[in-house]
C-alpha atoms as a PDB file:
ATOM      1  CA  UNK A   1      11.858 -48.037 -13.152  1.00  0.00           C
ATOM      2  CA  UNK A   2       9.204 -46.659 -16.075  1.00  0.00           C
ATOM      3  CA  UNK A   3       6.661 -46.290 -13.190  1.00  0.00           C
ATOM      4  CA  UNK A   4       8.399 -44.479 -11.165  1.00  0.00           C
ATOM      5  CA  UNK A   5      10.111 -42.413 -14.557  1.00  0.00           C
ATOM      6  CA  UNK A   6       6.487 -41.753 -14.927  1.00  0.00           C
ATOM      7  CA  UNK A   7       5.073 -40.825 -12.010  1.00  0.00           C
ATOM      8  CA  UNK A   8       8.502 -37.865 -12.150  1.00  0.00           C
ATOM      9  CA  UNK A   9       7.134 -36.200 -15.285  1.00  0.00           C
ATOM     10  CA  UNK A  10       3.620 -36.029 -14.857  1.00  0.00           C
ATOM     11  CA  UNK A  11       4.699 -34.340 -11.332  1.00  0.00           C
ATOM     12  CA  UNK A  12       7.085 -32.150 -12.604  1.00  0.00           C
ATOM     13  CA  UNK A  13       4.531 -31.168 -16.010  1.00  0.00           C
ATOM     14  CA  UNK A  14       1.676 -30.300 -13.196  1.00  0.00           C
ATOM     15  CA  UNK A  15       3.974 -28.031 -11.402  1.00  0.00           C
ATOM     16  CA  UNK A  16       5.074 -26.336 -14.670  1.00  0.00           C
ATOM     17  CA  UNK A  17       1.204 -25.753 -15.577  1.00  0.00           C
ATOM     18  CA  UNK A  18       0.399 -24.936 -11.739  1.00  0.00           C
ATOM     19  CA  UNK A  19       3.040 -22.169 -11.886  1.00  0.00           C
ATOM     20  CA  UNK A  20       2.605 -20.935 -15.186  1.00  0.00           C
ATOM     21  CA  UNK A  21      -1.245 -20.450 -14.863  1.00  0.00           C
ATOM     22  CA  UNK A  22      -0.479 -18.657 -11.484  1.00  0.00           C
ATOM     23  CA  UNK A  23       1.293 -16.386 -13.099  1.00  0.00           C
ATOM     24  CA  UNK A  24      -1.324 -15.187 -15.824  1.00  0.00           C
ATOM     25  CA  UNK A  25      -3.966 -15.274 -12.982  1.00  0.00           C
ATOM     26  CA  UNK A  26      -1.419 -13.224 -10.828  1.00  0.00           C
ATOM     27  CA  UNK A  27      -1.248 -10.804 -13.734  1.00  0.00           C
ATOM     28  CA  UNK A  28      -5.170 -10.378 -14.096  1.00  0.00           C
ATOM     29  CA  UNK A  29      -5.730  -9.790 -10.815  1.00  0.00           C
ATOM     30  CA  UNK A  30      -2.747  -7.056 -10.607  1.00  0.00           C
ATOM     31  CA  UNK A  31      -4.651  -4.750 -13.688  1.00  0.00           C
ATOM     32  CA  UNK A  32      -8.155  -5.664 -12.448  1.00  0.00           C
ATOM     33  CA  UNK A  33      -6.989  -3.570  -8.531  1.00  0.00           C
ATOM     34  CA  UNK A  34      -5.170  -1.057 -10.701  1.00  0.00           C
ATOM     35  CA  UNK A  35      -8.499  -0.281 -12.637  1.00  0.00           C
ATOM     36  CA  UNK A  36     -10.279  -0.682  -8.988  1.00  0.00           C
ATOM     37  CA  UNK A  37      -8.345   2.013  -7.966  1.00  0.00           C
ATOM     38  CA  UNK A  38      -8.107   4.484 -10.789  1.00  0.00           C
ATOM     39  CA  UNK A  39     -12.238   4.493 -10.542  1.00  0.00           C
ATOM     40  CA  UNK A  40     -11.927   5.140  -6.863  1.00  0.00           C
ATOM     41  CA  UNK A  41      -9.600   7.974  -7.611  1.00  0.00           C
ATOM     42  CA  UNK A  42     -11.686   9.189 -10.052  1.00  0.00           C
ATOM     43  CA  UNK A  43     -14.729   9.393  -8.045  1.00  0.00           C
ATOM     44  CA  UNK A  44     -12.873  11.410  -5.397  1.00  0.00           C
ATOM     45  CA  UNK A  45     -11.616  13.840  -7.871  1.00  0.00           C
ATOM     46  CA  UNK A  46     -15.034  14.367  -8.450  1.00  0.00           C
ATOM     47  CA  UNK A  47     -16.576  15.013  -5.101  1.00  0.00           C
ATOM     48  CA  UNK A  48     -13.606  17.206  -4.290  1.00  0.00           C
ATOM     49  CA  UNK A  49     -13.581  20.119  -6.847  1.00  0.00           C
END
């Protein structure tokens, strides 16, 4: 019964860790193509005036 008592939390504390690190990296990557795309936008502001 332990073993198997065991076996549930370390699963379930991986998950939690799995999911809460994809949500920082989810984050990052969301602000990293937002300042992708304001530097593309500001290049073309400057070729077209």
């Amino acid at each position: 019964m332990f073993r198997i008592l065991f076996i549930l939390l370390v699963s379930l504390s991986l998950t939690a860790a799995a999911a809460l690190s994809g949500c920082h990296t989810m984050s990052g990557a969301g602000q990293d193509i937002e300042q992708g795309g304001k530097a593309i936008s500001d290049k073309a502001d400057e070729h077209t005036d």
